[in-house]
N, C-alpha and C. Protein backbone atom coordinates (compact mmCIF):
# COMPACT_ATOMS: atom_id res chain seq x y z
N UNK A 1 37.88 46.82 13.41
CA UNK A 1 37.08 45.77 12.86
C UNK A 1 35.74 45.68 13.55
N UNK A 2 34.79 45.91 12.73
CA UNK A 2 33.48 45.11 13.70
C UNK A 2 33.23 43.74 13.69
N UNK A 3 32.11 43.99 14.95
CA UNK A 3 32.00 42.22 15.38
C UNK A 3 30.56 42.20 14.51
N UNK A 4 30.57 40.95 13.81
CA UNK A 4 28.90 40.36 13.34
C UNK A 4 28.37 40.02 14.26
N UNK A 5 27.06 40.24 14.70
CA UNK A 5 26.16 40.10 15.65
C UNK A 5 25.35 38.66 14.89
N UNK A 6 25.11 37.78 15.82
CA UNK A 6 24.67 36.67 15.34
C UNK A 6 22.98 37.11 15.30
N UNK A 7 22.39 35.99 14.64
CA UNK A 7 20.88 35.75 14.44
C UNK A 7 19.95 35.70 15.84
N UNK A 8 20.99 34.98 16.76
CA UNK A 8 20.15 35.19 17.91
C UNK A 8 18.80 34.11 18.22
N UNK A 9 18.90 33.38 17.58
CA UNK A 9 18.09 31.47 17.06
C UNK A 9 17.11 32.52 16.31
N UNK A 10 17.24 33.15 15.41
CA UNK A 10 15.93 33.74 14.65
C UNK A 10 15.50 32.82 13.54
N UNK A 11 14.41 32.07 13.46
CA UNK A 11 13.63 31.70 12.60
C UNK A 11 14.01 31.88 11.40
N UNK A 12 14.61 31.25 10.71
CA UNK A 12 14.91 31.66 8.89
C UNK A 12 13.79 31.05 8.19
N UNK A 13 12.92 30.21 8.45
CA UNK A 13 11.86 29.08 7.97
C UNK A 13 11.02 29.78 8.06
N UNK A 14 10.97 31.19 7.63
CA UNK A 14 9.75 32.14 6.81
C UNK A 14 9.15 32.09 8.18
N UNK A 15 8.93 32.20 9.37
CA UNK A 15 8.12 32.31 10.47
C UNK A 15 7.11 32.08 10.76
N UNK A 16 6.16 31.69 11.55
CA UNK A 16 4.78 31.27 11.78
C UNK A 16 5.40 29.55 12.16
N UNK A 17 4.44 29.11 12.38
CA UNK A 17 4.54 28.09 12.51
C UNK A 17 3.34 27.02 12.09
N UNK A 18 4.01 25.69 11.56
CA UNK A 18 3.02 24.93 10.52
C UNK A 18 2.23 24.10 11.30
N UNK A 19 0.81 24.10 10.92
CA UNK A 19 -0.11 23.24 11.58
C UNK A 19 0.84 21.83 11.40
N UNK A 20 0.78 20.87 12.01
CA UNK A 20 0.47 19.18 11.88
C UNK A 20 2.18 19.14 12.00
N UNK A 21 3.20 20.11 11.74
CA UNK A 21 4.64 19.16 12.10
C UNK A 21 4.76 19.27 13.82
N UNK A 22 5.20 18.00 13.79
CA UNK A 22 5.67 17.81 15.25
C UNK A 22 7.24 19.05 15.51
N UNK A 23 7.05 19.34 17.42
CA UNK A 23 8.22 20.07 17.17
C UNK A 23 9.22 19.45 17.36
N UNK A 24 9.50 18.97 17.78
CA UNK A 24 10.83 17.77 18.23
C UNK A 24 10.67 16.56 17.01
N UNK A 25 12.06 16.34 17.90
CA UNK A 25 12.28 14.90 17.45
C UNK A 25 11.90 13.61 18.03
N UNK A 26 11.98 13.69 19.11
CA UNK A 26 11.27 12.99 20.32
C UNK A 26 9.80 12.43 19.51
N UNK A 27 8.75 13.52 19.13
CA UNK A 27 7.76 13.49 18.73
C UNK A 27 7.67 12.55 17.02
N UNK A 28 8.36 13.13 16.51
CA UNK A 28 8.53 12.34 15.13
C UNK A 28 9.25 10.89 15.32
N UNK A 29 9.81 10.48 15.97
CA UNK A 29 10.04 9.08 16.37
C UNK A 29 9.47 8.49 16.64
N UNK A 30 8.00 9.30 17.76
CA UNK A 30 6.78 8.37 18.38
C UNK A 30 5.79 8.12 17.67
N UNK A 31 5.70 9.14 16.27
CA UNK A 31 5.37 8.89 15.56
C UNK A 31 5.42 7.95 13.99
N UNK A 32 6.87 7.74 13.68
CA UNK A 32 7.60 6.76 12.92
C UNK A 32 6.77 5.62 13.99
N UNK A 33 7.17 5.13 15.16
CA UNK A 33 7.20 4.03 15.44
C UNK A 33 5.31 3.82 14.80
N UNK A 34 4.78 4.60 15.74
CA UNK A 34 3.03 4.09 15.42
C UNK A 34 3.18 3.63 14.14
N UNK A 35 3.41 4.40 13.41
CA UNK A 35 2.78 3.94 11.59
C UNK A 35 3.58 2.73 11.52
N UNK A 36 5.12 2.73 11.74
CA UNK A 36 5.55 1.30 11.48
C UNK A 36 4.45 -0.03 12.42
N UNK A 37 4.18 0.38 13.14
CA UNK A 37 3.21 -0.85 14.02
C UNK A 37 1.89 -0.90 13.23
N UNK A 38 1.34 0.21 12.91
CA UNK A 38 0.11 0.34 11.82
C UNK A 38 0.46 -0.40 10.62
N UNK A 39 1.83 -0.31 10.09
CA UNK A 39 1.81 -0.81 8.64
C UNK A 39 2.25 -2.21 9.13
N UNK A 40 2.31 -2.90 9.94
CA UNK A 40 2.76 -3.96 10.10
C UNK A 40 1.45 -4.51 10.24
N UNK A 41 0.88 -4.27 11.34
CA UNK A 41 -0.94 -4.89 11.51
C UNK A 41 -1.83 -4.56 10.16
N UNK A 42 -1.44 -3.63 9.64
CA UNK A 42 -2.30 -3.92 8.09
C UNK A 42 -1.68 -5.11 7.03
N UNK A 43 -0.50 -4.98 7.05
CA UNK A 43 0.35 -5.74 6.51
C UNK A 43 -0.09 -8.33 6.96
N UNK A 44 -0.24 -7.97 8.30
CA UNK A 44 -1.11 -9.06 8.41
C UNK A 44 -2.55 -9.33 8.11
N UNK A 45 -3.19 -7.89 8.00
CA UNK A 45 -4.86 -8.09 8.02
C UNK A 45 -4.73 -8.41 6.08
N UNK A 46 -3.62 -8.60 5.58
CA UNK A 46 -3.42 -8.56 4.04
C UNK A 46 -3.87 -9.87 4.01
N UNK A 47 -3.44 -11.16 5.12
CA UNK A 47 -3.38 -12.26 4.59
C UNK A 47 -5.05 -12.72 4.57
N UNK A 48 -6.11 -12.20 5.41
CA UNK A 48 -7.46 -12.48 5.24
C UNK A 48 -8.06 -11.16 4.32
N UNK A 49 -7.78 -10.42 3.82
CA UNK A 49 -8.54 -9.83 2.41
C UNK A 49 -8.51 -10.60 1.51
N UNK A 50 -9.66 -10.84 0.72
CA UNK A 50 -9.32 -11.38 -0.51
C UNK A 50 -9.84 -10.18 -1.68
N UNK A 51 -9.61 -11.12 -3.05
CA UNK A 51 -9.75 -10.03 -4.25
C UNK A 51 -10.24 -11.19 -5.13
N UNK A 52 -11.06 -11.16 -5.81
CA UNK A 52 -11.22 -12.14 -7.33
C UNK A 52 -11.11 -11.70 -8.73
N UNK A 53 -11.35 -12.36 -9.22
CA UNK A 53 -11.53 -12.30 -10.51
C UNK A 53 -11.95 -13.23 -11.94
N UNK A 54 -12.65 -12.85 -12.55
CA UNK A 54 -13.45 -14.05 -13.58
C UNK A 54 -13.04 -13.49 -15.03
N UNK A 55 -12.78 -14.58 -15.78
CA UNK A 55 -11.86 -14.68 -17.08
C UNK A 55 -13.08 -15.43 -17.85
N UNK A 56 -14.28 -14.84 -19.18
CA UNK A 56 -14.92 -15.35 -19.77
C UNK A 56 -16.25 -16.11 -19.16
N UNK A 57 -16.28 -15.84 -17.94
CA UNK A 57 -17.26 -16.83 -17.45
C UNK A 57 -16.80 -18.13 -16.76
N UNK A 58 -15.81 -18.43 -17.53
CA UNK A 58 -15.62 -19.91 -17.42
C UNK A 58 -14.02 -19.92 -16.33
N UNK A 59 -13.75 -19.27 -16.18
CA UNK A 59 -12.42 -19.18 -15.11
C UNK A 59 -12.32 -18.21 -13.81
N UNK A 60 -12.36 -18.76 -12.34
CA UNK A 60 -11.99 -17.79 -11.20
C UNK A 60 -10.77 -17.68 -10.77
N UNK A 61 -10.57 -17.21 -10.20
CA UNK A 61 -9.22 -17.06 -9.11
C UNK A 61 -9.98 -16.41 -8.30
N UNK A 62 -9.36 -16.49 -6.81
CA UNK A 62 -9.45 -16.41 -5.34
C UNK A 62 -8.14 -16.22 -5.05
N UNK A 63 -7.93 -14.53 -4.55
CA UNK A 63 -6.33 -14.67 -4.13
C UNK A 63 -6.37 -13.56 -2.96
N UNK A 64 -5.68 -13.74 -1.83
CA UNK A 64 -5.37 -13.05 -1.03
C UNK A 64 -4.49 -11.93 -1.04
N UNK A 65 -4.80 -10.54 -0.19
CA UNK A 65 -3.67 -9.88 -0.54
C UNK A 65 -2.20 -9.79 0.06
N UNK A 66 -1.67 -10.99 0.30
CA UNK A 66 -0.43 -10.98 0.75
C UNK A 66 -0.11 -12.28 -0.04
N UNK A 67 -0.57 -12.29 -1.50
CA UNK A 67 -0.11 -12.60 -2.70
C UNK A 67 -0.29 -14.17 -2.64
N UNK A 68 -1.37 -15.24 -1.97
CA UNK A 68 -1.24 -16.49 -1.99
C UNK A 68 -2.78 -16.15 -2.86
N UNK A 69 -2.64 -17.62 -3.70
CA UNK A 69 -3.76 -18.41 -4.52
C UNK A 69 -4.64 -18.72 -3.73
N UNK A 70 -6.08 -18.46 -3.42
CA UNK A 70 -6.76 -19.27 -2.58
C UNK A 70 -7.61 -20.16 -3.16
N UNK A 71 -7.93 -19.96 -4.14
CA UNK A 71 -8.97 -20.89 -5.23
C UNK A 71 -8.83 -20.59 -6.50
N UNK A 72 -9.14 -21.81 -7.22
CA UNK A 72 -9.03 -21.43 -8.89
C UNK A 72 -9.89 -22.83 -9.12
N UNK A 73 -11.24 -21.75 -10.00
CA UNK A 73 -12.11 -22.36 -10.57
C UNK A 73 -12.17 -22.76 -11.83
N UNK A 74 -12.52 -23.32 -12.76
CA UNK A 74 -12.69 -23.34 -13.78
C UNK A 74 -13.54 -24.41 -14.64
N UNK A 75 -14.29 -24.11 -15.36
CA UNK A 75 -15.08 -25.01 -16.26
C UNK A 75 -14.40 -26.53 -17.02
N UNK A 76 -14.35 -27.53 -16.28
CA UNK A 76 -14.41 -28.68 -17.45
C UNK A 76 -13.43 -28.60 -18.76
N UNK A 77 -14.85 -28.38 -19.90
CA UNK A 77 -14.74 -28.29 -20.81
C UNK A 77 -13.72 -26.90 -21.35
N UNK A 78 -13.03 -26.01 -20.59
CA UNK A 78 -11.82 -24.99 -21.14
C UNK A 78 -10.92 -26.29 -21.07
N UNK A 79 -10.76 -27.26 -20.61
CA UNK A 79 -9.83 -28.43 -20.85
C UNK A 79 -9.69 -28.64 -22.62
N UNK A 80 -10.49 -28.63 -23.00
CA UNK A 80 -10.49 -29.32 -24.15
C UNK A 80 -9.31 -28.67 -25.29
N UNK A 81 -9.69 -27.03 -24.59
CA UNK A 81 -8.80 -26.35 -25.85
C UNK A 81 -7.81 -25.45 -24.86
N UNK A 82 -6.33 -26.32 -24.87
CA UNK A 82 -5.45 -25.86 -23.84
C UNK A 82 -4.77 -24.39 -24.02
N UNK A 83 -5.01 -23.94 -25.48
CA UNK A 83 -4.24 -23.04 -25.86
C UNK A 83 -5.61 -21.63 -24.99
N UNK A 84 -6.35 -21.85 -25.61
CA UNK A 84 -7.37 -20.90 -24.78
C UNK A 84 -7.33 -20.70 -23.10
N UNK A 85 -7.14 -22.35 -22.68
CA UNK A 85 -7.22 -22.28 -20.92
C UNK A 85 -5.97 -21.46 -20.75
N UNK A 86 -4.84 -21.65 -21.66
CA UNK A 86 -3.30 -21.34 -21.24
C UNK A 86 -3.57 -19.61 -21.17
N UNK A 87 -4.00 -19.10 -22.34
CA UNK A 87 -4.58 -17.68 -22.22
C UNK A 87 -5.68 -16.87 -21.36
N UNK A 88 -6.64 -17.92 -20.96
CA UNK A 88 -7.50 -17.05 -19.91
C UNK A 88 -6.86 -17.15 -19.09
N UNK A 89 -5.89 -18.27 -18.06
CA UNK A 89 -5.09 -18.13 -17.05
C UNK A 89 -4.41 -16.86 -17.12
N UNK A 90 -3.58 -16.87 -17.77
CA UNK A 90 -2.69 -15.66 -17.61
C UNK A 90 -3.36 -14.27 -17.68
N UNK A 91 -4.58 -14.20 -18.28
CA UNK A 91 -5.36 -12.98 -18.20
C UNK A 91 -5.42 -12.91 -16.62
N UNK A 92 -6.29 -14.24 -16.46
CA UNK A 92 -6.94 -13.94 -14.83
C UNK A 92 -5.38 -13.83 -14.24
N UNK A 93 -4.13 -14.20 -14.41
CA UNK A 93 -3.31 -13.88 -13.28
C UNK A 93 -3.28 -12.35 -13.18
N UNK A 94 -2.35 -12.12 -14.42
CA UNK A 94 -2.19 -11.02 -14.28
C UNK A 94 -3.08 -10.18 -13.68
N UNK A 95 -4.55 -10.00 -14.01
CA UNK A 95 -5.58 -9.16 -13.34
C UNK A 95 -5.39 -9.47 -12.18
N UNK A 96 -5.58 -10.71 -11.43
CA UNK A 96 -5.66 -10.78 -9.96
C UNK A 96 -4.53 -10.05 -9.02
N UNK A 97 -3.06 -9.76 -9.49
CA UNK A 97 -1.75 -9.50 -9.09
C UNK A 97 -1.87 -7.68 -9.09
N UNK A 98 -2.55 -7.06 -10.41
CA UNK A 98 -2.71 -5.42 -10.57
C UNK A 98 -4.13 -5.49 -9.70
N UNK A 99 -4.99 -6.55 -9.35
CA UNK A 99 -5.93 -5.67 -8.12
C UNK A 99 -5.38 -6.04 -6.84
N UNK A 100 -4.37 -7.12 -6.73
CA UNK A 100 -3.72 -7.12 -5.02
C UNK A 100 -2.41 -6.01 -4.74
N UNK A 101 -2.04 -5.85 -5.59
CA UNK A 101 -1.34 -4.48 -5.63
C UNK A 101 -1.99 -3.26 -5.68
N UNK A 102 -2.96 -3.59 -6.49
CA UNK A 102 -3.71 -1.93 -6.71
C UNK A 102 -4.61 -1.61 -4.78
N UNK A 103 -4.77 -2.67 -4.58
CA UNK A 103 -5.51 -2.65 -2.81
C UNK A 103 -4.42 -2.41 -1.66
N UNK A 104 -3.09 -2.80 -1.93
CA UNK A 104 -1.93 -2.95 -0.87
C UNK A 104 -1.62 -1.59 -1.13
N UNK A 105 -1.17 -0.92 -2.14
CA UNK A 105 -0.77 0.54 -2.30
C UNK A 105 -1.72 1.01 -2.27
N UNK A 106 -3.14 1.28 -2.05
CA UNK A 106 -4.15 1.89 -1.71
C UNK A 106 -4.17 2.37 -0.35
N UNK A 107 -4.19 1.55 0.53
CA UNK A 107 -4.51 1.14 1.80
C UNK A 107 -3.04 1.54 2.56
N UNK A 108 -1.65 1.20 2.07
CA UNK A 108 -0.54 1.51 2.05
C UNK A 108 -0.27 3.13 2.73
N UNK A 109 -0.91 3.43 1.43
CA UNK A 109 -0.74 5.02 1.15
C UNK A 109 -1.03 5.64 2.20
N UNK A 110 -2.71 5.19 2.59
CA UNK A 110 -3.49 5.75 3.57
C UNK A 110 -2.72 5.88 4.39
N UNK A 111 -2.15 4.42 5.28
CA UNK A 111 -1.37 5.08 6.53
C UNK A 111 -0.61 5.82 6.70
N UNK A 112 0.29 5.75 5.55
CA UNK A 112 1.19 6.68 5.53
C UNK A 112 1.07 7.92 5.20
N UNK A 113 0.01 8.21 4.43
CA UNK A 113 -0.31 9.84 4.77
C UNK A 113 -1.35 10.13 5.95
N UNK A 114 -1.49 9.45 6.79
CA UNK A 114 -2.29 9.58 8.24
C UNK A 114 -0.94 10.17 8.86
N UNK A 115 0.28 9.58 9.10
CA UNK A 115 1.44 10.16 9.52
C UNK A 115 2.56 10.95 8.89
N UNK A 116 2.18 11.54 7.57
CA UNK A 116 3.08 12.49 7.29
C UNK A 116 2.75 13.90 8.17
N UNK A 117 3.97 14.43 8.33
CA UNK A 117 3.63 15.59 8.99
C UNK A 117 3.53 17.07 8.15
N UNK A 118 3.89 17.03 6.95
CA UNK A 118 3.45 17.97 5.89
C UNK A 118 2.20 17.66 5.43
N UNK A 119 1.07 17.31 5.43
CA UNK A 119 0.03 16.86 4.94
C UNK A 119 -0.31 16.38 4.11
């Protein structure tokens, strides 16, 4: 019978070696942790960004991006005709909610591809 001769730790991962992955594990942990501390301190700098938005002229919102109302303006006279105020509101919500999302997954992203190690 012959004996199989092992690999001998030979490289099966096509050889060379890839810019930007860490070699250890050690290293990718120290790195998990940073970005989790990064996404946490961006994650607070959310509550002083703001974002607006204007509905006809006659309606604002002021909203932060860690999803609080900070102001809501509006003209008087949209009082008069509730069915209209009831509809520019919900325009301006909705818009204000797809640009505090559209800025949190923006910004999101970033860090997290600052620390992927595949690029």
């Amino acid at each position: 019978m012959k004996k199989l001769k092992s690999f001998g730790g030979r490289n099966l991962g096509g050889g060379g070696s890839s810019q930007g992955i860490p070699k250890n594990f050690a290293e990718l942990q120290r790195l998990q942790m940073k970005m989790e501390e990064e996404l946490k301190a961006l994650e607070e700098s959310f509550q002083q960004e703001e974002v607006q938005v204007e509905v006809g002229g006659a309606l604002k919102i002021v909203a932060t991006c860690d999803r609080k109302i900070k102001d809501l303006v509006y003209e008087k006279d949209l009082l008069e005709d509730l069915d209209m105020f009831n509809d520019m509101l919900k325009t301006a919500m909705n818009e204000i909610w797809e640009k505090v999302e559209a800025v949190r997954e923006e910004k999101t992203n970033a860090v997290i591809a600052k620390y992927n190690p595949l690029g």
